[in-house]
Protein backbone atom coordinates (compact mmCIF):
# COMPACT_ATOMS: atom_id res chain seq x y z
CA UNK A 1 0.00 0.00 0.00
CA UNK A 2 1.47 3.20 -1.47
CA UNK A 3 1.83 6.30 1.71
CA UNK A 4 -0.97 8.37 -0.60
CA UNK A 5 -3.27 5.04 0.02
CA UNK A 6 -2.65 4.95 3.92
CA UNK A 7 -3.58 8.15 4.82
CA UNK A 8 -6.87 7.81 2.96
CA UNK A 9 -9.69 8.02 5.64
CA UNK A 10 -11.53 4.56 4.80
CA UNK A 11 -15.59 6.20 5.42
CA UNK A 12 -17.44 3.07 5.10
CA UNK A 13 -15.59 1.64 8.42
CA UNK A 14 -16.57 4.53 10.73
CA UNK A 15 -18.73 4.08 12.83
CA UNK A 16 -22.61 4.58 12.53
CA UNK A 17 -24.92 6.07 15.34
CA UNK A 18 -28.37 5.14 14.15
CA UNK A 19 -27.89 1.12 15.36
CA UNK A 20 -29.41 -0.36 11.93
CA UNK A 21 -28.24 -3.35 10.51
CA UNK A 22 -29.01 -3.77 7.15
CA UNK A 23 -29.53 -7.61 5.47
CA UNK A 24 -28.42 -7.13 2.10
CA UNK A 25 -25.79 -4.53 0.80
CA UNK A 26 -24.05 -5.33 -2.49
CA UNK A 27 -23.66 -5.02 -6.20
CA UNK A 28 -25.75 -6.40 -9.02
CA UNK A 29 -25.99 -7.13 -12.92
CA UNK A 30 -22.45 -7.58 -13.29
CA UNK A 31 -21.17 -8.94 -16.32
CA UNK A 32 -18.29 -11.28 -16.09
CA UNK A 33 -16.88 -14.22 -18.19
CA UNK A 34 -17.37 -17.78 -16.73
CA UNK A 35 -16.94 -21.40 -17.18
CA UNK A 36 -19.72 -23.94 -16.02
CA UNK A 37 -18.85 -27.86 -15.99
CA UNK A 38 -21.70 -29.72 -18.17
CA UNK A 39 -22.46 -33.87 -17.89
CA UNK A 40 -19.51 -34.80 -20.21
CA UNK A 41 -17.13 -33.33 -18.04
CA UNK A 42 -16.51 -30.19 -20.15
CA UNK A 43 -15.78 -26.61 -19.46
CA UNK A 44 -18.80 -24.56 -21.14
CA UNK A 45 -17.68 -21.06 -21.66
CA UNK A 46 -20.17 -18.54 -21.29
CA UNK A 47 -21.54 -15.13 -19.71
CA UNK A 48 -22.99 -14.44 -15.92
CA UNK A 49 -24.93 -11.95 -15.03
CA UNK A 50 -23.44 -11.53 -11.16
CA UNK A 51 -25.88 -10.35 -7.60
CA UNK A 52 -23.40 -10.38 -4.89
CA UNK A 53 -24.57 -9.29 -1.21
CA UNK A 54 -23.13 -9.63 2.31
CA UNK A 55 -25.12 -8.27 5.49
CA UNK A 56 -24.02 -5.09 6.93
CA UNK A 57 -23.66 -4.86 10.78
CA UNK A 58 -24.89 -1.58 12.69
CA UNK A 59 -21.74 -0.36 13.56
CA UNK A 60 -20.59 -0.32 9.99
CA UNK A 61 -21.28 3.36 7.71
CA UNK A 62 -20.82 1.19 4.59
CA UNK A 63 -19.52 -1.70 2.86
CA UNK A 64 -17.09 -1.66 0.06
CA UNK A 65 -18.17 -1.72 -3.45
CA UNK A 66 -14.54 -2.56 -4.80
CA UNK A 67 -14.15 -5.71 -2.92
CA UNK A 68 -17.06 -7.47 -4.48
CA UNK A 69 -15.47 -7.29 -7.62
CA UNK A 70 -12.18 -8.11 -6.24
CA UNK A 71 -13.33 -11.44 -5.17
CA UNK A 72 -15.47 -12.22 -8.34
CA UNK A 73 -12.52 -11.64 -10.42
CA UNK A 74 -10.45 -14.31 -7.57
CA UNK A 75 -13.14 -17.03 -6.90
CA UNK A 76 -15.56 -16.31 -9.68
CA UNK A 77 -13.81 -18.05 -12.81
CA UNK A 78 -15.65 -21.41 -12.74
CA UNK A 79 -19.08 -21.88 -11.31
CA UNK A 80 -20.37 -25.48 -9.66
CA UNK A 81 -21.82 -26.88 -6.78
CA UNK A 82 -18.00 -27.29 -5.26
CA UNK A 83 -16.25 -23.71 -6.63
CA UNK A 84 -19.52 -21.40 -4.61
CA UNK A 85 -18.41 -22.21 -1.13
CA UNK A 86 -15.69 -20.73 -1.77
CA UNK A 87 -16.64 -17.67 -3.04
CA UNK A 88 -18.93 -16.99 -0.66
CA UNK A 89 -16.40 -18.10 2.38
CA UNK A 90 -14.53 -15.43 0.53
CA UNK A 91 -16.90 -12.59 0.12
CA UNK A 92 -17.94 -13.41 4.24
CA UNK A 93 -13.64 -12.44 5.03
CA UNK A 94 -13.06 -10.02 2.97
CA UNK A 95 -16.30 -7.78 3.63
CA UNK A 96 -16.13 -8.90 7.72
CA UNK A 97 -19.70 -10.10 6.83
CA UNK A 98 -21.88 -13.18 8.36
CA UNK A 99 -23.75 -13.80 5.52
CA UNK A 100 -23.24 -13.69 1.55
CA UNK A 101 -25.40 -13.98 -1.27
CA UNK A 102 -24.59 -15.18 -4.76
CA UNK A 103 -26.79 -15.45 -8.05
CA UNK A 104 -26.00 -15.72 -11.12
CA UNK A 105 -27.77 -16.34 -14.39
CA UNK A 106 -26.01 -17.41 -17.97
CA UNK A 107 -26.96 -19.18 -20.66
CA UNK A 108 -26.16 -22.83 -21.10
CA UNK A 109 -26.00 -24.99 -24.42
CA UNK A 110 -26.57 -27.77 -24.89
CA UNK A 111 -25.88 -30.07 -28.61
CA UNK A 112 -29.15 -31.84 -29.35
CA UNK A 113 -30.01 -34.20 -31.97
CA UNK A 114 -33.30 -34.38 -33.95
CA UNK A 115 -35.43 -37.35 -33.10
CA UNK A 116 -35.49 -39.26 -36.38
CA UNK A 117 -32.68 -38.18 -38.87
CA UNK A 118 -30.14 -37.44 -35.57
CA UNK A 119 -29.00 -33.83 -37.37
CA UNK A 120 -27.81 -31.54 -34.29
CA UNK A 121 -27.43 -28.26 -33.27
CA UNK A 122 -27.17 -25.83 -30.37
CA UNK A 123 -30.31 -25.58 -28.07
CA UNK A 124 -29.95 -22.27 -25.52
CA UNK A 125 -31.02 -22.40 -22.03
CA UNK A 126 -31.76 -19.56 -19.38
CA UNK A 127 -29.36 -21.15 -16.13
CA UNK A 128 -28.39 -20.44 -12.90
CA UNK A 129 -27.57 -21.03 -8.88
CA UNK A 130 -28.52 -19.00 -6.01
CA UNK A 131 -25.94 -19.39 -3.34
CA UNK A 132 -26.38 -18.34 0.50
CA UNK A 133 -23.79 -18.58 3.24
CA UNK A 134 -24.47 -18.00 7.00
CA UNK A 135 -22.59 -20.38 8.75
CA UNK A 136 -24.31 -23.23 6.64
CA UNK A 137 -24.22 -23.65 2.83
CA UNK A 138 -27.62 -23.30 0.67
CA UNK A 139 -27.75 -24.10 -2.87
CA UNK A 140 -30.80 -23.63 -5.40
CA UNK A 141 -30.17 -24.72 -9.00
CA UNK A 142 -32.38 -22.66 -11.59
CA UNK A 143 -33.54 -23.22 -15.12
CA UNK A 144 -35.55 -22.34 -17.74
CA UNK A 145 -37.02 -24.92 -19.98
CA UNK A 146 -38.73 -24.32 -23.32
CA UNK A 147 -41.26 -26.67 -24.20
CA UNK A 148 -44.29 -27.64 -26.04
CA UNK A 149 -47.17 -28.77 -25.34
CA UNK A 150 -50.68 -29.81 -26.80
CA UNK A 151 -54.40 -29.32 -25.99
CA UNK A 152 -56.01 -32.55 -24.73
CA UNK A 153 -59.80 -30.83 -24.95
CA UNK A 154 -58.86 -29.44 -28.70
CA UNK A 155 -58.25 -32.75 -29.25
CA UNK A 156 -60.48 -34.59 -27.60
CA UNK A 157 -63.60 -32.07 -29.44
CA UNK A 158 -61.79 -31.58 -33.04
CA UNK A 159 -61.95 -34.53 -36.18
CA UNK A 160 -58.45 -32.68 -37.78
CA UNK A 161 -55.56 -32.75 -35.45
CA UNK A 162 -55.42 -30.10 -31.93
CA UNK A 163 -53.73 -26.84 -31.30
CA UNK A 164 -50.47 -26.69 -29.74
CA UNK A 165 -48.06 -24.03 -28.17
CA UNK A 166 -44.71 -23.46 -27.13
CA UNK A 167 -44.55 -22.46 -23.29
CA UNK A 168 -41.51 -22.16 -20.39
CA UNK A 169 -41.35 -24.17 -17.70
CA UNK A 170 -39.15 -22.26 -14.87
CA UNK A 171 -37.92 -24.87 -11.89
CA UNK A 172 -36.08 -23.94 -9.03
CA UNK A 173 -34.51 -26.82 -6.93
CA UNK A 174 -33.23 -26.41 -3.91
CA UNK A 175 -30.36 -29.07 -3.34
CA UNK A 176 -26.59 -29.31 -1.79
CA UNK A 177 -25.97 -32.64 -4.12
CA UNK A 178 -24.07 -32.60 -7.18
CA UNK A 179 -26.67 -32.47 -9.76
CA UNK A 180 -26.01 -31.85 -13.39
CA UNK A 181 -28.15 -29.07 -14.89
CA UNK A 182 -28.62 -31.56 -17.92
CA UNK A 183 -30.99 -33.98 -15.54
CA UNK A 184 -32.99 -31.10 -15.05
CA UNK A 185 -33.51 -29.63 -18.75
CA UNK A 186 -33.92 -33.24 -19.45
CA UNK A 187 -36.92 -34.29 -16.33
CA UNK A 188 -38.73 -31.15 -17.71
CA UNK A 189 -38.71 -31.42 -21.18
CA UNK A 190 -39.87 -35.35 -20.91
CA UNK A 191 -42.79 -33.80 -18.82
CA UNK A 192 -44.37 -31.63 -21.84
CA UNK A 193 -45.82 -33.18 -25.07
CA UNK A 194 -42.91 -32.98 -26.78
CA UNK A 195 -39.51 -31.31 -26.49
CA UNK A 196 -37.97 -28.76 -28.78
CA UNK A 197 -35.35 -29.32 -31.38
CA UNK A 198 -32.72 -26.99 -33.15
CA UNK A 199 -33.20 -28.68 -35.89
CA UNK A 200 -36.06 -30.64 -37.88
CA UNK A 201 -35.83 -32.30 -41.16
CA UNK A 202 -39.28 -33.66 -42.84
CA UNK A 203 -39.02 -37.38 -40.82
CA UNK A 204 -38.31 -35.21 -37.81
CA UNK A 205 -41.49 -32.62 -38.24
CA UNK A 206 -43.40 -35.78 -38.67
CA UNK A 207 -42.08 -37.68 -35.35
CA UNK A 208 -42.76 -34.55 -33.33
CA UNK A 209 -46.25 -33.83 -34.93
CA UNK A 210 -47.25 -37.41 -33.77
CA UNK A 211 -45.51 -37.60 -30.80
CA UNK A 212 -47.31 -34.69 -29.21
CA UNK A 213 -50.30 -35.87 -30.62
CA UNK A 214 -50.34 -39.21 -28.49
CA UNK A 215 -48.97 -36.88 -25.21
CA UNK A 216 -51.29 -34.19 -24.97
CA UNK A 217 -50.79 -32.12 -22.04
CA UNK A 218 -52.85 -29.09 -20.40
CA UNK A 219 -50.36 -26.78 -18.86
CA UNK A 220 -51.73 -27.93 -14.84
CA UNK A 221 -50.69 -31.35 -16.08
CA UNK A 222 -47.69 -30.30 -16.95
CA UNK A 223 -46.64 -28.59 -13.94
CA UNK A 224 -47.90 -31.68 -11.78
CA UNK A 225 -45.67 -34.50 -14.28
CA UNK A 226 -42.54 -31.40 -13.46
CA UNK A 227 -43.48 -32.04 -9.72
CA UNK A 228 -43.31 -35.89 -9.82
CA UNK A 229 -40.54 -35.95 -11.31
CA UNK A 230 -38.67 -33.99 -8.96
């Protein structure tokens, strides 16, 4: 530390006379490059969108900013189930904090192949983990599932075929286990009438036009076949 640094008067760690704590002080929407283990034991590079909190005690004016970032840019290079400890053990030390917060959100691909003719591509998903620390370790694993599904009274009431739609299906699962994000993309997308695909030739249009046709799902049934399997 430089002699200009020293005499700095450091504001946030003088003391506060109104006897407040606060529960969440932090920064949010922070960009910052990542890599995220998938099933086959690869690193997936990709974006996350960063919320990082700690609690403030009473005594404390303010927290710094600065060292959020500081220990994103240390701990914050690969995100899984064993890497977020850490980071939050971190963010606990360095901001003299009981309890830290992380989320973060990225997009996650995943090669799929069509049903019939096997052609693949790149399907996007909308990922995540929410990650709390206060002297135990909480994990919730988010996704976002596109799926589709088809109308079992249009069906049931119509002589030509039934309407269908594309929905989301958004799960939260709270869980300190290794799980892979792919079992849950993959337990939710078995749960709809059909699941999407990047890419369809003509023997593929035809296996998902069927195939949702013999699993027709209202959207409640949907949500309950998500439940059981989870």
């Amino acid at each position: 530390m430089s002699h200009e640094s020293a005499a700095l008067p450091d504001i946030q760690k003088t003391q506060d006379t109104r006897n407040i704590a606060i529960d969440k002080v932090g920064v949010r929407r922070v960009k910052f490059p990542i890599e995220v283990l998938d099933r086959s034991e690869e690193r997936q590079r990709t974006s996350g969108d960063f919320t990082l909190t700690v609690d403030l005690p009473k005594e404390f004016k303010g927290t710094h900013m600065s060292r959020f970032l500081e220990v994103l840019n240390e701990y914050g290079r690969t995100i899984s189930v064993h890497s977020l400890p850490q980071l939050l053990k971190a963010l606990t030390q360095k901001l003299n904090a009981e309890k830290a917060h992380v989320e973060v959100r990225f997009p996650f691909f995943i090669e799929k192949a069509a049903p019939v003719t096997g052609k693949t591509g790149m399907m996007e998903y909308d990922c995540g983990f929410d990650a709390f620390a206060n002297g135990h370790f909480e994990l919730t694993m988010y996704v976002r599932v596109p799926v589709a599904t088809l109308c079992p009274c249009s069906k049931e009431i119509s002589s030509y075929g039934a309407h269908n739609q594309r929905g989301w299906v958004t799960a939260r699962v709270q869980t300190n286990d290794h799980v892979w994000l792919e079992e849950l993309i993959d337990m939710i997308e078995a749960s709809g009438s059909c699941g999407l695909y990047p890419v369809l030739k003509r023997p593929d249009e035809k296996w998902v036009t069927e195939h949702a046709y013999e699993n027709p799902r209202f959207v409640e049934d949907l949500v309950r076949e998500v439940a059981l399997k989870f």
